[in-house]
Protein backbone atom coordinates (compact mmCIF):
# COMPACT_ATOMS: atom_id res chain seq x y z
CA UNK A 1 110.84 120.45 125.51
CA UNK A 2 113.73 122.71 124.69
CA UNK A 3 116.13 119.98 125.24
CA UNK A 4 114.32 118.16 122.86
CA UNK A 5 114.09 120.73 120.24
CA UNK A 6 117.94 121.69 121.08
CA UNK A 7 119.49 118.25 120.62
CA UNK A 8 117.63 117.88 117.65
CA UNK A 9 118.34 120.87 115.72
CA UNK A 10 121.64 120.41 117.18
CA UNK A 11 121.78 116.72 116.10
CA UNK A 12 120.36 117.65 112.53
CA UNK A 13 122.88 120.38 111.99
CA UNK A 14 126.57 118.75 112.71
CA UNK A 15 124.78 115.62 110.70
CA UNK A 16 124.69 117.84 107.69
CA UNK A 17 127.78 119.45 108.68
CA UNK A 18 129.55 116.18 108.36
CA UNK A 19 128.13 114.88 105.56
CA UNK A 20 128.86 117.85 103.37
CA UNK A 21 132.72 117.94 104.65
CA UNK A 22 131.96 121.13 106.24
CA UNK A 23 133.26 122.29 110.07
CA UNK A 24 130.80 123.02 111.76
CA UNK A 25 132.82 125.59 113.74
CA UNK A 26 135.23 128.01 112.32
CA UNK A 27 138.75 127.02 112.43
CA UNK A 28 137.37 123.98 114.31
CA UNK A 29 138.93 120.64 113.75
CA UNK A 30 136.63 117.42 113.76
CA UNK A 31 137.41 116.88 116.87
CA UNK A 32 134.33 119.84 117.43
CA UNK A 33 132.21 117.68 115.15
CA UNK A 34 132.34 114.62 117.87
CA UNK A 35 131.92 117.25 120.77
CA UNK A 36 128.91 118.65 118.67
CA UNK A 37 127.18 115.25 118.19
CA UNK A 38 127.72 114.61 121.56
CA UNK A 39 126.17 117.38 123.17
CA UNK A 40 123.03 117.00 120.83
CA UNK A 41 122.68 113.46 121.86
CA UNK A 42 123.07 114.22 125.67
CA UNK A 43 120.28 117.39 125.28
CA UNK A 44 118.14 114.98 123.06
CA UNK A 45 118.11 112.27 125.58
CA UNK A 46 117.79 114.78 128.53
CA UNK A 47 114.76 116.12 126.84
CA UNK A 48 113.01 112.47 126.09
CA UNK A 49 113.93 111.54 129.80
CA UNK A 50 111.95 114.95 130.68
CA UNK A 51 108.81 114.00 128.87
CA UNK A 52 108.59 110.78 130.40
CA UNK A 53 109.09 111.60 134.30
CA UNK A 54 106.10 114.26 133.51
């Protein structure tokens, strides 16, 4: 479940990040915003591939 929750907020965050022209680090290049969107994708999918091997 916190993998879930993670990539989501995660997910939801850099979204808005990106859509408002915003880094979502500071001093970060968007290179971070791909890493970002990445790793909420990856915890997101982890956490949907935990709820369905329970």
């Amino acid at each position: 479940m916190v993998f879930a929750l993670f990539g989501a907020g995660l997910l939801l965050w850099s979204a808005r990040c990106v859509m408002r022209n915003v880094p979502v680090a500071q001093h970060a290049g968007p290179v971070a915003a791909v890493i970002v969107t990445a790793c909420g994708a990856i915890s997101l999918l982890v956490g949907v591939w935990c709820f369905l091997r329970v």
